[in-house]
N, C-alpha and C. Protein backbone atom coordinates (compact mmCIF):
# COMPACT_ATOMS: atom_id res chain seq x y z
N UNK A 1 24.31 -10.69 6.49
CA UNK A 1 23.54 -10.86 7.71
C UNK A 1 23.17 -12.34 7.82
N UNK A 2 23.40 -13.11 9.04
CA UNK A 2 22.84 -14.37 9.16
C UNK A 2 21.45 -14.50 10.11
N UNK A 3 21.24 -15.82 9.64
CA UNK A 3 20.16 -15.72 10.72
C UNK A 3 19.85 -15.43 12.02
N UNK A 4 20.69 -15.26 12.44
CA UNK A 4 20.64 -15.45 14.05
C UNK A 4 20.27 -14.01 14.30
N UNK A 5 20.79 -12.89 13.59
CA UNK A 5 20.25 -12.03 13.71
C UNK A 5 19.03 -11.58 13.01
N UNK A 6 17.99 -12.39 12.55
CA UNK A 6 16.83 -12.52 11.93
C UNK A 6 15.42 -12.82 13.14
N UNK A 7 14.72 -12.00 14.05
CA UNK A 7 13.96 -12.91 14.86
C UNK A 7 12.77 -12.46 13.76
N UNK A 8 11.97 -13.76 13.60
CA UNK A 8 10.34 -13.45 13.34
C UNK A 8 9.50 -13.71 14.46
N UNK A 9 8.34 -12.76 14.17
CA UNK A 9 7.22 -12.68 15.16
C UNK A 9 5.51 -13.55 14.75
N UNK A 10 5.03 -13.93 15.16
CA UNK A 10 3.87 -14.74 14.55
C UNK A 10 3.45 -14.39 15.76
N UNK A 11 1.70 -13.75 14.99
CA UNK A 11 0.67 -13.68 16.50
C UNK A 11 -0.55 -14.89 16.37
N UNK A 12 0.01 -16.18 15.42
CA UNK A 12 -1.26 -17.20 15.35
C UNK A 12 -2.17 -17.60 14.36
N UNK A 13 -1.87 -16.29 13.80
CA UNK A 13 -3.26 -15.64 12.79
C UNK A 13 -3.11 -17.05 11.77
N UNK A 14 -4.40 -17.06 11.11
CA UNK A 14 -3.98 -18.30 9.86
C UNK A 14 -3.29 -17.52 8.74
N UNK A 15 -3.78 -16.46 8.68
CA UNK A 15 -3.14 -15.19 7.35
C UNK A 15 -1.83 -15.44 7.11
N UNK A 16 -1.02 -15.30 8.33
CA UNK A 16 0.52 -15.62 8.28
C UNK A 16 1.17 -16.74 7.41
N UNK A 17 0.26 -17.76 8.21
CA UNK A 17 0.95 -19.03 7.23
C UNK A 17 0.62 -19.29 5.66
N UNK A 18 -1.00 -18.98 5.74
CA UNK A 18 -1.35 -18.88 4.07
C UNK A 18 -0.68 -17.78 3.18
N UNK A 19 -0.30 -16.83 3.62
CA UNK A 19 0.55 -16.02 3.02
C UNK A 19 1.95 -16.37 3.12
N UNK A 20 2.17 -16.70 3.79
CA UNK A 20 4.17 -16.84 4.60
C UNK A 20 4.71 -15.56 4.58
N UNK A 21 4.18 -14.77 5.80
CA UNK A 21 5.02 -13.66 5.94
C UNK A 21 4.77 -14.13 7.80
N UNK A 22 5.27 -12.88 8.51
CA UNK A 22 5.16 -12.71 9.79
C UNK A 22 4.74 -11.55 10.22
N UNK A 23 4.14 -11.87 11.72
CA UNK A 23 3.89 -10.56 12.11
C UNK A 23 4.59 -9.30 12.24
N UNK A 24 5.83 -9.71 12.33
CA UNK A 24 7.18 -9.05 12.94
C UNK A 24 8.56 -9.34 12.52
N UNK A 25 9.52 -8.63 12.06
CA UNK A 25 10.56 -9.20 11.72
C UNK A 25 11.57 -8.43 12.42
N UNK A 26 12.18 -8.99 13.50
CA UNK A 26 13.37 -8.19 14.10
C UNK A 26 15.13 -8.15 13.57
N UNK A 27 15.22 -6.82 12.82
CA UNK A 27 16.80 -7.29 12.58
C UNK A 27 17.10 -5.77 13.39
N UNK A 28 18.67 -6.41 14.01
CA UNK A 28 19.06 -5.51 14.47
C UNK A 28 18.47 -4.66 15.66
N UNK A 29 18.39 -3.49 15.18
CA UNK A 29 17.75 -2.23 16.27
C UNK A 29 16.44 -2.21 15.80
N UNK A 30 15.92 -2.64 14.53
CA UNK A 30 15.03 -2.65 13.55
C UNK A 30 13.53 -3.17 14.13
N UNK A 31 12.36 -3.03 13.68
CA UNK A 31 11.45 -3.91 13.99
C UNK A 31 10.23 -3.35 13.25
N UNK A 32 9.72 -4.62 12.30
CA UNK A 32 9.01 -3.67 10.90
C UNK A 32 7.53 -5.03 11.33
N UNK A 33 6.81 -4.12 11.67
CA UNK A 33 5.38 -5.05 11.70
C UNK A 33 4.69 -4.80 10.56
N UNK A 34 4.32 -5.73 10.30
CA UNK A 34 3.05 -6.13 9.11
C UNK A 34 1.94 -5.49 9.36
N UNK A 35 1.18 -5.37 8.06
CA UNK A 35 -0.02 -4.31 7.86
C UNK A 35 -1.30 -5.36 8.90
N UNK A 36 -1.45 -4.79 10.02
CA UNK A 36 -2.16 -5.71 10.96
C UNK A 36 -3.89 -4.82 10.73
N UNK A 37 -4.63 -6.00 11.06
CA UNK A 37 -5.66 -5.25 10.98
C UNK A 37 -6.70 -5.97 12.24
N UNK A 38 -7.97 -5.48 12.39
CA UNK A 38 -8.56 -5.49 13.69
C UNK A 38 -9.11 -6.71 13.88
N UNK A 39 -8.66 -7.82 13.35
CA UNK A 39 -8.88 -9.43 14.21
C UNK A 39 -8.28 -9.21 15.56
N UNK A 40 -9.56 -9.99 16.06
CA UNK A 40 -8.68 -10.44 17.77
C UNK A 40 -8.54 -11.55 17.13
N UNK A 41 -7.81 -12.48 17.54
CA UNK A 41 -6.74 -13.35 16.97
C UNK A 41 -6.54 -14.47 17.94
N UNK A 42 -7.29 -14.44 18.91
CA UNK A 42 -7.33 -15.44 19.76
C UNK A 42 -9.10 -16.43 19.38
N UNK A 43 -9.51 -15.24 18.95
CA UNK A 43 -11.34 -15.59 18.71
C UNK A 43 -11.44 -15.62 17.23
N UNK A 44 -10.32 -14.54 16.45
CA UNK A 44 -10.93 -14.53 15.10
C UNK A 44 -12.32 -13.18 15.04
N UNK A 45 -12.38 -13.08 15.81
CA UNK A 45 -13.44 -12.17 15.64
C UNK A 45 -13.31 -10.11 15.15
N UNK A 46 -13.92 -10.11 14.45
CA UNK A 46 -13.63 -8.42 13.92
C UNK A 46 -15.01 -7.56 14.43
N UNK A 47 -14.60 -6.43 15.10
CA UNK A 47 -15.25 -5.42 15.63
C UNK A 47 -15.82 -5.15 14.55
N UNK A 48 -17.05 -4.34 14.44
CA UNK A 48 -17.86 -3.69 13.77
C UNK A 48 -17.41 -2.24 13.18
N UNK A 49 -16.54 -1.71 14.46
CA UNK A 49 -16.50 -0.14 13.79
C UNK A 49 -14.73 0.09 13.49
N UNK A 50 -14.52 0.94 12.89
CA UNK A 50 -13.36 1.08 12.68
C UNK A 50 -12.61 1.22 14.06
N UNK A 51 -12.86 2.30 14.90
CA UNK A 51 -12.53 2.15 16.47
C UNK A 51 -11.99 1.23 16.91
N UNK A 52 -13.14 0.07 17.02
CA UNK A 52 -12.69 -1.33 17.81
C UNK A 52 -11.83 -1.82 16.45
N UNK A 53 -11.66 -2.04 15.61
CA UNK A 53 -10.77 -2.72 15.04
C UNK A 53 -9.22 -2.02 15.31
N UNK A 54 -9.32 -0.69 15.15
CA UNK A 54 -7.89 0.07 15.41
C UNK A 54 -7.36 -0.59 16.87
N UNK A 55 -8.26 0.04 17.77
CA UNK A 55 -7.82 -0.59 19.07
C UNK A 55 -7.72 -1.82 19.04
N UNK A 56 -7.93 -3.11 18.46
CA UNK A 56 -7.42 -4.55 18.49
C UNK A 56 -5.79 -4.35 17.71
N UNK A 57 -5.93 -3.47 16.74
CA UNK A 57 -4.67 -3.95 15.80
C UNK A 57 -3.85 -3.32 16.82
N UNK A 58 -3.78 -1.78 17.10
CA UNK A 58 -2.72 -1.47 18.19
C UNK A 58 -2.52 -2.59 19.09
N UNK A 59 -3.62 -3.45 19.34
CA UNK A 59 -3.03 -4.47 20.68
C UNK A 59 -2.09 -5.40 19.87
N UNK A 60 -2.37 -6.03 18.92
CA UNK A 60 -1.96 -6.75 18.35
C UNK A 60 -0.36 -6.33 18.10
N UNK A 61 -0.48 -5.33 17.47
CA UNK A 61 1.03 -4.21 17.19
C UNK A 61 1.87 -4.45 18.46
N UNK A 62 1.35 -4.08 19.56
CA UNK A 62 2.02 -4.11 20.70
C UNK A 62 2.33 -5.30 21.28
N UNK A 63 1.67 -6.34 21.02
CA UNK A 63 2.38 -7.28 21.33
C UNK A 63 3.37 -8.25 20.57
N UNK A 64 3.31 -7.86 19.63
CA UNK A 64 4.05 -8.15 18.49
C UNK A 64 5.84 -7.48 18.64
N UNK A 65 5.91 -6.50 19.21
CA UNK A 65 6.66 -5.50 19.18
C UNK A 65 6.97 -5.93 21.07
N UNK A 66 6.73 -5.99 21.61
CA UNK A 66 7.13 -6.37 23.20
C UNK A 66 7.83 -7.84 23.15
N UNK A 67 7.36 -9.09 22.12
CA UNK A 67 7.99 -10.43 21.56
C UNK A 67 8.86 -10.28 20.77
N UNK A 68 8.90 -8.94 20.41
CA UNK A 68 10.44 -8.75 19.54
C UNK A 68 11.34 -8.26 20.62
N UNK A 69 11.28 -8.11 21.61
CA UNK A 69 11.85 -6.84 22.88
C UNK A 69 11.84 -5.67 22.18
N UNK A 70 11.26 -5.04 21.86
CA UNK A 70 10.71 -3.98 21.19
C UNK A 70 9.64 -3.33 22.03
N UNK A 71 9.05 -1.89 22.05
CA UNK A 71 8.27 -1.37 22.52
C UNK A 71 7.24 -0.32 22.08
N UNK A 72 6.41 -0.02 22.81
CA UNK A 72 5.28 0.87 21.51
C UNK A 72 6.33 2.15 21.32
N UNK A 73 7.29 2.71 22.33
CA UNK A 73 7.64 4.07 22.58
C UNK A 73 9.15 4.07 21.58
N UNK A 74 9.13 3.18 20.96
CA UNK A 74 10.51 2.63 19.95
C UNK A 74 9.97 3.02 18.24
N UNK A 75 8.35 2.95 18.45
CA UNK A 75 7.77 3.22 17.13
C UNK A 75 8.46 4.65 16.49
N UNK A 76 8.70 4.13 15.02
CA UNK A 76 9.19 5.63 14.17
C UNK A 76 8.64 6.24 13.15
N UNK A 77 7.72 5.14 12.51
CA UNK A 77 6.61 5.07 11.36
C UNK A 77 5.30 4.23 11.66
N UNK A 78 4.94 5.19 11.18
CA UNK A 78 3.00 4.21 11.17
C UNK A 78 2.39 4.57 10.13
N UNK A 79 1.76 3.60 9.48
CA UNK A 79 1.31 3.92 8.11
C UNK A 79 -0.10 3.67 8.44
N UNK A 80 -0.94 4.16 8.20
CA UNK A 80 -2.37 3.99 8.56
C UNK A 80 -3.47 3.48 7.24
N UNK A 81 -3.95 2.56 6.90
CA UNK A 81 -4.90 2.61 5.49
C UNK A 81 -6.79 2.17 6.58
N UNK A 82 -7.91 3.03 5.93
CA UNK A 82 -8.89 3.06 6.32
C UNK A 82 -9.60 2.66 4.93
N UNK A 83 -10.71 2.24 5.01
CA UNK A 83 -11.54 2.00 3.57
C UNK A 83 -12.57 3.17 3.23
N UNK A 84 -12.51 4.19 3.79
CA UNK A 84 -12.93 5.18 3.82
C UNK A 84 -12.87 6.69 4.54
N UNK A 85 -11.93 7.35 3.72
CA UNK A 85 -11.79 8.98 4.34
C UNK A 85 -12.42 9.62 5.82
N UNK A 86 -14.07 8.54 5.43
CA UNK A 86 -14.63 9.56 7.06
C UNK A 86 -14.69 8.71 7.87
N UNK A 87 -13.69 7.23 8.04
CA UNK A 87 -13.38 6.79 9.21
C UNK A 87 -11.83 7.14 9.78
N UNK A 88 -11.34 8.15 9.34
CA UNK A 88 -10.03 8.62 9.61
C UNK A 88 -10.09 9.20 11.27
N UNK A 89 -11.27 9.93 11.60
CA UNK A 89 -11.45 10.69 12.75
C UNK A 89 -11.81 9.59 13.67
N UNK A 90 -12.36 8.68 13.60
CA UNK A 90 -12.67 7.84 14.31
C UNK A 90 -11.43 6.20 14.57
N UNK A 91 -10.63 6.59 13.38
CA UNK A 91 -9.47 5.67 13.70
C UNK A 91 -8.37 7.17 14.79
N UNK A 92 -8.47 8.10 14.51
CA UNK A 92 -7.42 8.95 15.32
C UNK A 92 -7.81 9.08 16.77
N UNK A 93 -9.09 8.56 17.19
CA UNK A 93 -9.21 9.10 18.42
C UNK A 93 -8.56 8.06 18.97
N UNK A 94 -8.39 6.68 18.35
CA UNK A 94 -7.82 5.84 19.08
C UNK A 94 -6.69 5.82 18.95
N UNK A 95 -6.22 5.63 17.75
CA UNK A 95 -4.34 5.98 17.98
C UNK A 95 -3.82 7.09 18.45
N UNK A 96 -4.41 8.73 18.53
CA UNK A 96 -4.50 9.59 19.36
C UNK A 96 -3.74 8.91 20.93
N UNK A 97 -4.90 8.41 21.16
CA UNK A 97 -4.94 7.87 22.77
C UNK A 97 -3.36 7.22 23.08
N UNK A 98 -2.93 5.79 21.68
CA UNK A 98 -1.67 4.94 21.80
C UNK A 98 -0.40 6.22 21.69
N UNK A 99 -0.45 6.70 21.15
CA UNK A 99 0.69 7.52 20.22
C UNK A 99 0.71 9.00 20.79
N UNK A 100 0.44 9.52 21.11
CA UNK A 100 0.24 10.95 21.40
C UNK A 100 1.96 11.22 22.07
N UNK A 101 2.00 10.55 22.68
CA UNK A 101 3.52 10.69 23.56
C UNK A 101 4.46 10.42 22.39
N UNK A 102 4.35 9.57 21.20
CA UNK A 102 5.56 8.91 21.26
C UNK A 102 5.58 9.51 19.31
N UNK A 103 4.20 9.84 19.14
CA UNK A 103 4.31 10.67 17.91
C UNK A 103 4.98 10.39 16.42
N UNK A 104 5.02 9.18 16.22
CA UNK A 104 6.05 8.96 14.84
C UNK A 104 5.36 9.51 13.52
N UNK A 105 6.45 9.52 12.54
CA UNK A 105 5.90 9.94 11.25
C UNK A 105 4.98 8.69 11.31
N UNK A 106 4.04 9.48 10.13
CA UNK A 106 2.57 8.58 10.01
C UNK A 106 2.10 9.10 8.62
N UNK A 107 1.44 8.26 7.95
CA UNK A 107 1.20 8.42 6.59
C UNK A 107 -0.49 7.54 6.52
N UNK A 108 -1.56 8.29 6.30
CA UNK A 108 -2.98 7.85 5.68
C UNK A 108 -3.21 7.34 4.82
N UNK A 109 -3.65 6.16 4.37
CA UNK A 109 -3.86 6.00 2.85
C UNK A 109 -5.38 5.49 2.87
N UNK A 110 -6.20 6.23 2.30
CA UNK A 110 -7.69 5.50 1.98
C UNK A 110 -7.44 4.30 0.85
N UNK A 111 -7.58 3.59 0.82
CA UNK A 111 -7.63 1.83 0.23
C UNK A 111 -8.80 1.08 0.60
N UNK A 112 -9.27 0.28 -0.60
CA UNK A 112 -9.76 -0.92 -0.16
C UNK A 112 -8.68 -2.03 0.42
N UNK A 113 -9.52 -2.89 1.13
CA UNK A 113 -8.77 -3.89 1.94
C UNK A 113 -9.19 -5.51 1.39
N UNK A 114 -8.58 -6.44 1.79
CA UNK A 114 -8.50 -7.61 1.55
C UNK A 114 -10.22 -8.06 1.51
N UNK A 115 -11.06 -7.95 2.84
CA UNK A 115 -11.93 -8.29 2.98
C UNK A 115 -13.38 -7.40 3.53
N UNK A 116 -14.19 -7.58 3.38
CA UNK A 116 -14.86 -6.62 3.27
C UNK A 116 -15.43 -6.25 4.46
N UNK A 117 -15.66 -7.05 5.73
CA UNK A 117 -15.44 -6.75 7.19
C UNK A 117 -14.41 -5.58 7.68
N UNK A 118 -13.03 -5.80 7.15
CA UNK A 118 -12.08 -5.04 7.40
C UNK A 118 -12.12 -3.39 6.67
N UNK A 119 -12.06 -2.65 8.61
CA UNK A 119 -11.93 -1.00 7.69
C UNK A 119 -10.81 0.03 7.99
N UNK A 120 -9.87 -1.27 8.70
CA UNK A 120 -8.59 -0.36 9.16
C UNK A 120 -7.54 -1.49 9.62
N UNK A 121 -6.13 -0.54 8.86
CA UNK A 121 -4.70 -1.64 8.92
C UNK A 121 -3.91 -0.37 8.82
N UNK A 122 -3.11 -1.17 9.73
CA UNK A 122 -1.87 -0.44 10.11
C UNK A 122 -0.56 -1.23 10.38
N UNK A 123 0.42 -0.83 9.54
CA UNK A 123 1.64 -1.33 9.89
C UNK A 123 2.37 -0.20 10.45
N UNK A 124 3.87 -0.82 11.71
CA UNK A 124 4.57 -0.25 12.09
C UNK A 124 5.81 -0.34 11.73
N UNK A 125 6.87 1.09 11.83
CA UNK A 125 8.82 0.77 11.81
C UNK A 125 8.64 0.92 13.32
N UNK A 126 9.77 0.11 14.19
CA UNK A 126 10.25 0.69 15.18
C UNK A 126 11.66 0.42 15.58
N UNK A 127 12.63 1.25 15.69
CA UNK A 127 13.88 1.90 16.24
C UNK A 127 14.51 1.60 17.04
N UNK A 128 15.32 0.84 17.62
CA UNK A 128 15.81 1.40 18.84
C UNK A 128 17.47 1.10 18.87
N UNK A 129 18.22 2.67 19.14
CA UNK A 129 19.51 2.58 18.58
C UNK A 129 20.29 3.41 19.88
């Protein structure tokens, strides 16, 4: 595989570069987003509840995935990690809301996270063949 068929995605974040990964890596039909979590990313700023952070990372996801020409309805996997079991119901009402139509395998993992603000990350696969 050469590069050309390699696109990366960057949404800004400083994380990206201090780490050196990307938001997004498009090969092929392929499109594998990084474990994103609820920074808005224009401000830097993190919601308080798991909720608002889910709903930032889905935004984030989605635009990440629309700069790949990719789309939310292309998603095939979602891996979900919360820092605690009884914010699971309160991260589903919101991906509920994104996903309900488009339904991919999905996998929970309770984990601690990088930082201690942060109480929900989610990475995506998405498909399109």
């Amino acid at each position: 595989m050469n590069a050309t068929n390699r696109r990366l995605v960057s949404t800004g974040s400083p994380f990206e570069k201090q780490a050196g990964y990307s938001r997004a890596v498009a090969v092929g039909g392929w499109c594998f987003v990084a474990g994103t979590t609820g920074y808005d990313y224009t401000s830097m700023d993190m919601p308080d509840s798991a909720a608002g952070q889910a709903e930032n990372t889905l935004r984030t996801i989605d635009a990440a995935l629309r700069e790949a020409d990719f789309g939310f309805a292309d998603i095939v996997r979602i891996n979900y990690i919360v820092t605690d079991a009884a914010l699971a119901s309160e991260v589903f009402a919101v991906t509920g809301r994104w996903l309900a139509d488009i339904r991919p395998a999905a996998t929970i993992i309770v984990a601690g996270l990088l930082r201690p603000e942060m109480k929900v990350e989610i990475e995506a696969t998405a498909f399109r063949g």
